[in-house]
C-alpha atoms as a PDB file:
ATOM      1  CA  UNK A   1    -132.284 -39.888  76.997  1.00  0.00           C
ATOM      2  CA  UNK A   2    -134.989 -40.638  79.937  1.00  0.00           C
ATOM      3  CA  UNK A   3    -138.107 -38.965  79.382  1.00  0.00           C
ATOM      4  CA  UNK A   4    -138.935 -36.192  82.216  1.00  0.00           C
ATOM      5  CA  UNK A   5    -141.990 -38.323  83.583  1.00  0.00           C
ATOM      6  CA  UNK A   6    -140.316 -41.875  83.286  1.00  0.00           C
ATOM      7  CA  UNK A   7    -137.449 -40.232  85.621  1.00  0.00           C
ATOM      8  CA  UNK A   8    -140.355 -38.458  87.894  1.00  0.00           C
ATOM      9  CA  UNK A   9    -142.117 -41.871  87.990  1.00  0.00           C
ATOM     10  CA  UNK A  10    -138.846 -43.853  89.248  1.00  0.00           C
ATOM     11  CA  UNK A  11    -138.070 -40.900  91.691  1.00  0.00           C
ATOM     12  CA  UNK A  12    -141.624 -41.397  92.963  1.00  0.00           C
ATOM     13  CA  UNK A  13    -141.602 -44.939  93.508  1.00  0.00           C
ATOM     14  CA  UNK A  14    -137.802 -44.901  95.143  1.00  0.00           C
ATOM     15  CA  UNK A  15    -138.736 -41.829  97.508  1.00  0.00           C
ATOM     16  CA  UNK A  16    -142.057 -42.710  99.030  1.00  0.00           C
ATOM     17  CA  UNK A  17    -140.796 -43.017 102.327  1.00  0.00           C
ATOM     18  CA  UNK A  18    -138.583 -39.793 102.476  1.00  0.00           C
ATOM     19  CA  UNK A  19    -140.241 -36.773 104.144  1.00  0.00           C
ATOM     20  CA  UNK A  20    -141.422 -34.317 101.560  1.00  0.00           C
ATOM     21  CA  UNK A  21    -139.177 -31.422 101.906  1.00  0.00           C
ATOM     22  CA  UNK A  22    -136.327 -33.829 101.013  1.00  0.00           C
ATOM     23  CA  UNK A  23    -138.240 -35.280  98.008  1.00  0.00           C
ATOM     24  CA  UNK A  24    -139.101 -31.797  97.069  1.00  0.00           C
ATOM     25  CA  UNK A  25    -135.154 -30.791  97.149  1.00  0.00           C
ATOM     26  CA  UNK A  26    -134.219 -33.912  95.361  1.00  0.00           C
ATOM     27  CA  UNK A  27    -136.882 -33.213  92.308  1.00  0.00           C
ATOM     28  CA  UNK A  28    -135.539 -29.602  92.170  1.00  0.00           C
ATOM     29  CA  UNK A  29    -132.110 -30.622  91.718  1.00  0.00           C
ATOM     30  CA  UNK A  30    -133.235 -33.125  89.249  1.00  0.00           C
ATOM     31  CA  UNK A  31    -135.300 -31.204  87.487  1.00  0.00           C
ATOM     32  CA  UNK A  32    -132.215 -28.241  86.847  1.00  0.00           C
ATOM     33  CA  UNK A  33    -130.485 -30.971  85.042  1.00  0.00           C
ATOM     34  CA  UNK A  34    -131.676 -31.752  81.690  1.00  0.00           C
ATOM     35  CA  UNK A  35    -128.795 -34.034  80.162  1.00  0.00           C
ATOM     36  CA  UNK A  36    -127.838 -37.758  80.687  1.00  0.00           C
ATOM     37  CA  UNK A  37    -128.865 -40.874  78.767  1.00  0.00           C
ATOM     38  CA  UNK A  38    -130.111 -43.165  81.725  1.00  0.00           C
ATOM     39  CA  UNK A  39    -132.132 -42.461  85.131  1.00  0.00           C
ATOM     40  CA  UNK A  40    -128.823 -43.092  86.893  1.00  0.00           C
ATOM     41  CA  UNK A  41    -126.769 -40.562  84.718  1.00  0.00           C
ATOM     42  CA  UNK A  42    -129.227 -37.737  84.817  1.00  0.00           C
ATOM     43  CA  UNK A  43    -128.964 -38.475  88.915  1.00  0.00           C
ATOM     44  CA  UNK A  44    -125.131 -38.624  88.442  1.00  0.00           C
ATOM     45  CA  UNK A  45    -125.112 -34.854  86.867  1.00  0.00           C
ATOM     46  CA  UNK A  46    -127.496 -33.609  89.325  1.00  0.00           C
ATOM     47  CA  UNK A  47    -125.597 -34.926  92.501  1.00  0.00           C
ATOM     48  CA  UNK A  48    -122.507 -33.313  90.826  1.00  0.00           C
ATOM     49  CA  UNK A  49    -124.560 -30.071  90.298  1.00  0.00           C
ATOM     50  CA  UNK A  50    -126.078 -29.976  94.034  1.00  0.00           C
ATOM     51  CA  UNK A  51    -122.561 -31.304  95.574  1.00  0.00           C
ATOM     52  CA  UNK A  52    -120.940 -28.075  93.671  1.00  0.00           C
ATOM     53  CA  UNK A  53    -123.654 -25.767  95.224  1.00  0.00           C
ATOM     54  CA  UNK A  54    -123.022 -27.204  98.803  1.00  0.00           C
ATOM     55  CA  UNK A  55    -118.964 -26.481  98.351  1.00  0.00           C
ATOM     56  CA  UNK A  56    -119.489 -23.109  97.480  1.00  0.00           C
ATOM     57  CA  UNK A  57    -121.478 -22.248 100.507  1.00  0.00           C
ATOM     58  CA  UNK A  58    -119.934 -20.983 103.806  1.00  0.00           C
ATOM     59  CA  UNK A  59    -120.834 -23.979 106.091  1.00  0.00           C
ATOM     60  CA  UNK A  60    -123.500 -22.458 107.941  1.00  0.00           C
ATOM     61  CA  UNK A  61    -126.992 -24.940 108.462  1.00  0.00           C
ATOM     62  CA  UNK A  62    -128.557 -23.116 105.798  1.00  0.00           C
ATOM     63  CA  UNK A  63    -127.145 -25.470 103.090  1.00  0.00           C
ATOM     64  CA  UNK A  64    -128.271 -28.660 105.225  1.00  0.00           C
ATOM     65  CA  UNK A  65    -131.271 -30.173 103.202  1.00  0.00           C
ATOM     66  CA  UNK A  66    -128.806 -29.428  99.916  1.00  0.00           C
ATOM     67  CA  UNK A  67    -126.184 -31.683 101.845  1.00  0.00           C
ATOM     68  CA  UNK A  68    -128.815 -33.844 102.664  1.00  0.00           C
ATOM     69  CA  UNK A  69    -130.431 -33.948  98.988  1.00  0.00           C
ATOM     70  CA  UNK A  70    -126.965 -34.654  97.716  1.00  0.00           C
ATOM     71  CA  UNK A  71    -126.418 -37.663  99.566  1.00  0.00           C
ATOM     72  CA  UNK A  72    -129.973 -38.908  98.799  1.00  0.00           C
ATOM     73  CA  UNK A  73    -129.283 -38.383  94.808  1.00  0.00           C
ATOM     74  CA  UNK A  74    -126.197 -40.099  94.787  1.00  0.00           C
ATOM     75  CA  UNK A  75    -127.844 -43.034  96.510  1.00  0.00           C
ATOM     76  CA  UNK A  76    -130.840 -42.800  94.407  1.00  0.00           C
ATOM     77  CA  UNK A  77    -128.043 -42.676  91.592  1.00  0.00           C
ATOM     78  CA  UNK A  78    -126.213 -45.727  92.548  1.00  0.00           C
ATOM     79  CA  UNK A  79    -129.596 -47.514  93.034  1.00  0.00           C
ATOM     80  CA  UNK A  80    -130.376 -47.068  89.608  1.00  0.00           C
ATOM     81  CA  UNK A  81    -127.394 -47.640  88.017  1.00  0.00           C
ATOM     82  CA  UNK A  82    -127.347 -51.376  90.477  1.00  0.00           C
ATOM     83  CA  UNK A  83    -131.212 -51.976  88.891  1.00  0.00           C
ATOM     84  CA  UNK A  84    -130.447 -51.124  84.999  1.00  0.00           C
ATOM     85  CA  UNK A  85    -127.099 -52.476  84.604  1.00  0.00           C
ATOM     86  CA  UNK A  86    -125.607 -53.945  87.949  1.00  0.00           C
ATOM     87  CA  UNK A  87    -122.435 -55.304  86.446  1.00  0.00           C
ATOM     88  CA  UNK A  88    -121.664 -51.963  85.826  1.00  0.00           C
ATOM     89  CA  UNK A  89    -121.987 -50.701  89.301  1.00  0.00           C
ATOM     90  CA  UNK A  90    -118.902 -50.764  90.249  1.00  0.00           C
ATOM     91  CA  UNK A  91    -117.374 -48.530  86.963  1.00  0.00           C
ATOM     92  CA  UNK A  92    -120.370 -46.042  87.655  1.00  0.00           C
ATOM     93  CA  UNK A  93    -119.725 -45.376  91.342  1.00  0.00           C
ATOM     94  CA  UNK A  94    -115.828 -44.895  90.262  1.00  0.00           C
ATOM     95  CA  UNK A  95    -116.557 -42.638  87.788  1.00  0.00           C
ATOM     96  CA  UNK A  96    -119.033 -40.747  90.445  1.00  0.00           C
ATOM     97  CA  UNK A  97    -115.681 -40.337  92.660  1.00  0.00           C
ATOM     98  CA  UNK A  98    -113.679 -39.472  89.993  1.00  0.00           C
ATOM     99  CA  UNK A  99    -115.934 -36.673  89.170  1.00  0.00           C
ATOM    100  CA  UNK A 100    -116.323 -34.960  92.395  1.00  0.00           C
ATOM    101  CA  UNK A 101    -112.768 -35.662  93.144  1.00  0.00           C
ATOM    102  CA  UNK A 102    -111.987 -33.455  89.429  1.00  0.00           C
ATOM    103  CA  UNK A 103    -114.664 -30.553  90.371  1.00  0.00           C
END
C-alpha cells in the first residue's frame, strides 16, 4: 500500500502546472480514498469515487471542477500506472473502463 506522503509527493511533482483549485480538488478526492496497493490504483478508486459523485448530480455547472478533477485523476492514474509498470498499461486502462462501465 503507498504511503499517504509518497502518493502526496508524486501528486505534487505531476500537478505543478495545474491551477490550484484543481490540485486542491484532485488531493481531496485522493485523500477520501484510503485503499489501493500502487499510486495508480489508489488514483483508479478515487476517479471511480469522484466519477460516481459527478453522475449523481443534476448537470448543473456546480459539479464542473468535480468533472474536471475526474478527468485529471484518471490521467494522473494512467500516468502512473505507464511510469511503474508500462507493459501493463494497456490491462489497467481496460480495467478503468470496465469499472465505470459496471458502476
Amino acid at each position: 500500500m503507498v504511503a499517504e506522503a509518497e502518493l502526496e509527493r508524486w501528486l505534487a511533482a505531476h500537478t505543478a502546472a495545474a491551477p490550484a483549485t484543481l490540485k486542491e480538488r484532485v488531493l481531496e478526492h485522493v485523500r477520501a480514498v484510503d485503499d489501493g496497493g500502487t499510486v495508480a490504483e489508489r488514483l483508479a478508486l478515487a476517479a471511480e469515487r469522484v466519477l460516481a459523485i459527478v453522475e449523481e448530480h443534476p448537470g448543473d455547472r456546480g459539479i464542473a471542477l468535480d468533472l474536471l478533477a475526474a478527468d485529471a485523476i484518471i490521467t494522473l492514474a494512467l500516468l502512473a500506472q505507464a511510469e511503474a509498470a508500462p507493459d501493463r498499461l494497456g490491462a489497467f486502462a481496460e480495467g478503468l473502463l470496465a469499472a465505470e462501465r459496471a458502476g
